[in-house]
N, C-alpha and C. Protein backbone atom coordinates (compact mmCIF):
# COMPACT_ATOMS: atom_id res chain seq x y z
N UNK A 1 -83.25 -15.94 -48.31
CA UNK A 1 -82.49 -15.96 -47.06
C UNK A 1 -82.05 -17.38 -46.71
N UNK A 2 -81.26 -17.42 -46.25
CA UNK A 2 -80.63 -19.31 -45.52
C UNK A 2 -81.36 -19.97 -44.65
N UNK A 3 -82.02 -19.09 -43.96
CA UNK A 3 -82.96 -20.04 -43.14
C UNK A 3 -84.65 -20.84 -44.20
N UNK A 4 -84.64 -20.27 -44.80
CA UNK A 4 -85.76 -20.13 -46.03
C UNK A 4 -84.74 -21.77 -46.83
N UNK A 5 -83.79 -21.58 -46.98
CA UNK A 5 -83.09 -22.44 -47.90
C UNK A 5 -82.90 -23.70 -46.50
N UNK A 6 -82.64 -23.55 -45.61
CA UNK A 6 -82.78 -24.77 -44.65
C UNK A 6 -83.57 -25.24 -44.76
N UNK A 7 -84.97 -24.65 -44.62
CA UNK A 7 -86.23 -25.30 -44.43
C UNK A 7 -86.41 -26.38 -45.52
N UNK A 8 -85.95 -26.32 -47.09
CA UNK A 8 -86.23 -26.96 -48.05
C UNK A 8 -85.21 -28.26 -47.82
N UNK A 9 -84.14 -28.62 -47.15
CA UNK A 9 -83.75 -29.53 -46.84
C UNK A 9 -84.22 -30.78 -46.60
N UNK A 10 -83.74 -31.93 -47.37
CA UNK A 10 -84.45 -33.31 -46.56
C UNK A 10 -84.05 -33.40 -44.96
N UNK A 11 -85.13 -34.22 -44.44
CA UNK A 11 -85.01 -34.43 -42.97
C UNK A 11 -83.74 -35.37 -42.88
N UNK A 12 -83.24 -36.32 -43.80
CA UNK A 12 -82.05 -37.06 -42.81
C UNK A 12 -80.82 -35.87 -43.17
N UNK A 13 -80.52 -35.03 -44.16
CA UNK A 13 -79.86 -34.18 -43.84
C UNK A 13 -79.76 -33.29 -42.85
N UNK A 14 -80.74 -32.91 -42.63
CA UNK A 14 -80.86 -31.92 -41.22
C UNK A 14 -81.02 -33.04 -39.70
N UNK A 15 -81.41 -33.87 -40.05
CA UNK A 15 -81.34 -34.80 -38.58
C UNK A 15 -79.82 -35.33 -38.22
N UNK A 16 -79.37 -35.58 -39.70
CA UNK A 16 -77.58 -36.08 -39.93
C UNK A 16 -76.90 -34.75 -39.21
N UNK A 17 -77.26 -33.59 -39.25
CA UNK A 17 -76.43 -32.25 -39.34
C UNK A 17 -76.48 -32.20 -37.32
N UNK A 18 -77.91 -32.55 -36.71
CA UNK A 18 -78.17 -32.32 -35.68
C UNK A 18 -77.49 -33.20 -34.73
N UNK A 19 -77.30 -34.20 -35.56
CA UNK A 19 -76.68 -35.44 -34.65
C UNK A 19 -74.82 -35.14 -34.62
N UNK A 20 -74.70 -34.69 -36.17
CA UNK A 20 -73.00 -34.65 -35.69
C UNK A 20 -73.36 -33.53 -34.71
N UNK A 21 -73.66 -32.50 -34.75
CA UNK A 21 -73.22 -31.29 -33.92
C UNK A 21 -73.42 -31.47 -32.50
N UNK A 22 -74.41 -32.38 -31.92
CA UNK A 22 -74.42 -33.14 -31.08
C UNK A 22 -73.39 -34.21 -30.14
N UNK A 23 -72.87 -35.01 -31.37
CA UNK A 23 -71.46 -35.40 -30.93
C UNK A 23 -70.79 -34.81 -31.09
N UNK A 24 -70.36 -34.25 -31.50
CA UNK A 24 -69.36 -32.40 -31.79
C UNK A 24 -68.99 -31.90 -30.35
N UNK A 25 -70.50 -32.21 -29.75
CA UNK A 25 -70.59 -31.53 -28.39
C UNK A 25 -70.43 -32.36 -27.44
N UNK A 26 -70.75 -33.60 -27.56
CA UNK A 26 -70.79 -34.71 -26.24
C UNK A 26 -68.60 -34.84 -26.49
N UNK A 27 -68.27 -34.69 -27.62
CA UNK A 27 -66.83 -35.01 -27.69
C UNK A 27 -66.09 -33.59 -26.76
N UNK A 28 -66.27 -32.68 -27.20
CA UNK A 28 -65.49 -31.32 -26.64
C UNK A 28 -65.72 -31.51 -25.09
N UNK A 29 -67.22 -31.84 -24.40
CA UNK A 29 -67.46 -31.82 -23.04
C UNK A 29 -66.43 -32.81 -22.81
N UNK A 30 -66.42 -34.41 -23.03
CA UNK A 30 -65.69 -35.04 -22.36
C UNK A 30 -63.82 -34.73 -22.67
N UNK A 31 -63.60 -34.12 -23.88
CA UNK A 31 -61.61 -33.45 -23.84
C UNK A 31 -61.76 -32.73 -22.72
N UNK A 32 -62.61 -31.89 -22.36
CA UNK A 32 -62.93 -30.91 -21.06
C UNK A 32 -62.48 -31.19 -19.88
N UNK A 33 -63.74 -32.71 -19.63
CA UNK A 33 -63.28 -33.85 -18.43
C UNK A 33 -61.86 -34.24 -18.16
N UNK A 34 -61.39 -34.65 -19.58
CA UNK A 34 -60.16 -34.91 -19.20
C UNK A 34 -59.29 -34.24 -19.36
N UNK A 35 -59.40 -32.73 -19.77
CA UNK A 35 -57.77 -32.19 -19.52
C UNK A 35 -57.68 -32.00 -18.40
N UNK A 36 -59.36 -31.48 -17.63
CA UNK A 36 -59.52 -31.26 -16.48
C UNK A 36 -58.81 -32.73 -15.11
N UNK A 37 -59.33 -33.61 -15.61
CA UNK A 37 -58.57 -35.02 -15.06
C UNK A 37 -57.01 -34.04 -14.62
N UNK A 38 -56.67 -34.71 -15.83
CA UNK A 38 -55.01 -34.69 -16.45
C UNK A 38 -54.53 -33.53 -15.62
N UNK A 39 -55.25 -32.22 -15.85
CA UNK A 39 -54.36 -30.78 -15.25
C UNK A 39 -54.36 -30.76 -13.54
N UNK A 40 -55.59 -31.82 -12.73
CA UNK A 40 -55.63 -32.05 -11.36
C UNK A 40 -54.43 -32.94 -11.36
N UNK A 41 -54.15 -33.69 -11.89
CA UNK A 41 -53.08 -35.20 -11.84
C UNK A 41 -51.81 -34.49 -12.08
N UNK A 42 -51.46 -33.80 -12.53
CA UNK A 42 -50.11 -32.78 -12.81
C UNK A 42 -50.04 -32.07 -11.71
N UNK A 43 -50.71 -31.45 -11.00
CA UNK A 43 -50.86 -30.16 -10.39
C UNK A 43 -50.40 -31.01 -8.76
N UNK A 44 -50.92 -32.23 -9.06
CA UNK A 44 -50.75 -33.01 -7.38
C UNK A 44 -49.21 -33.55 -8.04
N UNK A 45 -48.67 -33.68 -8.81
CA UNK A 45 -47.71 -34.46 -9.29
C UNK A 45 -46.40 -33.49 -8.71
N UNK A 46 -46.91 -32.11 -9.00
CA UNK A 46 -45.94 -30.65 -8.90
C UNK A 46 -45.57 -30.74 -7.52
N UNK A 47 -47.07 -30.86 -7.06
CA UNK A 47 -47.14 -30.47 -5.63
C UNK A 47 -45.79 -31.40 -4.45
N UNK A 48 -45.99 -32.60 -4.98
CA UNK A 48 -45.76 -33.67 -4.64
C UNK A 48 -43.99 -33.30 -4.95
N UNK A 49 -43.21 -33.35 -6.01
CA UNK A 49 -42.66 -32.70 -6.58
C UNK A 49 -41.93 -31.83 -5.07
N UNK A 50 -42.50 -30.75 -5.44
CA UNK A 50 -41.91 -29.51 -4.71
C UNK A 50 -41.75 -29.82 -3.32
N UNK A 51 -42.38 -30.47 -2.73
CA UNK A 51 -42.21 -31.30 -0.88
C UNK A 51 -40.85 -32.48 -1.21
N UNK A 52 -40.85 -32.95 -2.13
CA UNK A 52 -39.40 -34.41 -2.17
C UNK A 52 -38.44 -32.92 -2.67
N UNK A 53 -38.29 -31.89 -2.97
CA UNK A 53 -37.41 -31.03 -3.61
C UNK A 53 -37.08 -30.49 -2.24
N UNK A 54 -38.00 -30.02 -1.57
CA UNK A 54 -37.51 -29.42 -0.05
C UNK A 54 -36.76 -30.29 0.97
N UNK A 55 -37.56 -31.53 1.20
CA UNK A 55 -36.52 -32.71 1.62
C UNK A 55 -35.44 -32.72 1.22
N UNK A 56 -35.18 -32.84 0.17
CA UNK A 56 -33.67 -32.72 -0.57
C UNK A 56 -32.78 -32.04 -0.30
N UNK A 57 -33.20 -30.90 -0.27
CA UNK A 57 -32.37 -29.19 -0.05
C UNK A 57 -32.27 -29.82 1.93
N UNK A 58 -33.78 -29.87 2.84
CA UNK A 58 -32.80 -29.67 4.06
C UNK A 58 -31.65 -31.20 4.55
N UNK A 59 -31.93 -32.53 3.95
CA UNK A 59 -31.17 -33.00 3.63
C UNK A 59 -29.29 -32.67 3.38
N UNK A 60 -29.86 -32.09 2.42
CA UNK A 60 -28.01 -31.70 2.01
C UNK A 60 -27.68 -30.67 2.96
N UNK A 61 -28.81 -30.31 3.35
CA UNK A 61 -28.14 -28.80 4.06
C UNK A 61 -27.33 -30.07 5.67
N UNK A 62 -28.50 -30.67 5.83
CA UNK A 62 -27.97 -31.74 7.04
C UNK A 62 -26.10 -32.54 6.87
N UNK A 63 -26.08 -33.14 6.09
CA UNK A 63 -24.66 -33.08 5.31
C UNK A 63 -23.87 -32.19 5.15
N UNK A 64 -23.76 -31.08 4.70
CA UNK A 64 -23.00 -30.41 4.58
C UNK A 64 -22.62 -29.37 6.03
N UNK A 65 -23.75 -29.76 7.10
CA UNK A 65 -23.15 -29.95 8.46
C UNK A 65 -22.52 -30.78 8.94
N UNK A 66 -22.57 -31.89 8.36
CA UNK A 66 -21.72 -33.15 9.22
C UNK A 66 -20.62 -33.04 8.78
N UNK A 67 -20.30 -32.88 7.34
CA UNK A 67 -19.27 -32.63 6.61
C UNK A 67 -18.01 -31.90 7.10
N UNK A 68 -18.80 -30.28 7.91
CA UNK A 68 -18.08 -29.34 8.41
C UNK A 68 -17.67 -29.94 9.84
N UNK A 69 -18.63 -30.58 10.08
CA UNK A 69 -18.08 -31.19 11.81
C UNK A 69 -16.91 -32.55 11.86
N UNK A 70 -17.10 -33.26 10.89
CA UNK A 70 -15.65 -34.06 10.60
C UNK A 70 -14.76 -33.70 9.93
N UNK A 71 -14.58 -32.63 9.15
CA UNK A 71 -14.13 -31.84 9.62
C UNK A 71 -12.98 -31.11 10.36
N UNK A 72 -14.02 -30.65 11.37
CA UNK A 72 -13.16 -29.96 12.32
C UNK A 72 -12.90 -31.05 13.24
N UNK A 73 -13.42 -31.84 13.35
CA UNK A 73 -13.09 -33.35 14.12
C UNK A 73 -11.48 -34.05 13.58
N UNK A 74 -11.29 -34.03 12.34
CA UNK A 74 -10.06 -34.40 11.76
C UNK A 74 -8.93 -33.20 11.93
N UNK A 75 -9.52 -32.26 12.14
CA UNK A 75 -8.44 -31.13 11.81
C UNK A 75 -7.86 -31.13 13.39
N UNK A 76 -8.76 -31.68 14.65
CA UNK A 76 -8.18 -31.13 16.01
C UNK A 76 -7.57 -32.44 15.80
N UNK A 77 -8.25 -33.78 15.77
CA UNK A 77 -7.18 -34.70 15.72
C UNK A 77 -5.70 -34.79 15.42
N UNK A 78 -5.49 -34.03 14.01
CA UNK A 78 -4.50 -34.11 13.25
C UNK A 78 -3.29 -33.08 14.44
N UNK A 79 -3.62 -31.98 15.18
CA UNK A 79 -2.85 -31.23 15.22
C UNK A 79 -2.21 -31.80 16.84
C-alpha cells in the first residue's frame, strides 16, 4: 500500500515534502489576501466611478437647460 511505501522514506524527503506543501499554503492564503485587497480597491474604484458618472449626466442635463433657455432668449430677441 502507499502509505506502507511512505513510511520507508528518508526524513529530509518527507520533511522537504512537508515544508513545500506548507509554503504551497502560506503562498495561496496570502494571493487570497490580495485579490481580496485588489477586488475591495476596484469595487470602491466602481463605486466612485458610478457617483462622477451621475454628476455628469445631471450636469449635462443642467446645460442642455440653459441651452434651451438662450435659446428662447435669442429667438424673442431676434423677432
Amino acid at each position: 500500500p502507499v502509505l506502507q511505501q511512505e513510511l520507508f522514506l528518508p526524513c529530509s524527503i518527507s520533511a522537504a515534502s512537508w515544508q513545500v506543501s506548507g509554503l504551497a499554503e502560506q503562498l495561496e492564503e496570502q494571493l487570497f489576501h490580495l485579490y481580496g485587497l485588489h477586488n475591495e480597491l476596484i469595487q470602491e474604484r466602481l463605486q466612485e466611478l458610478a457617483e462622477v458618472m451621475e454628476r455628469v449626466g445631471q450636469a449635462e442635463a443642467e446645460l442642455q437647460q440653459v441651452c434651451r433657455t438662450v435659446e428662447a432668449a435669442y429667438r424673442d430677441l431676434c423677432l
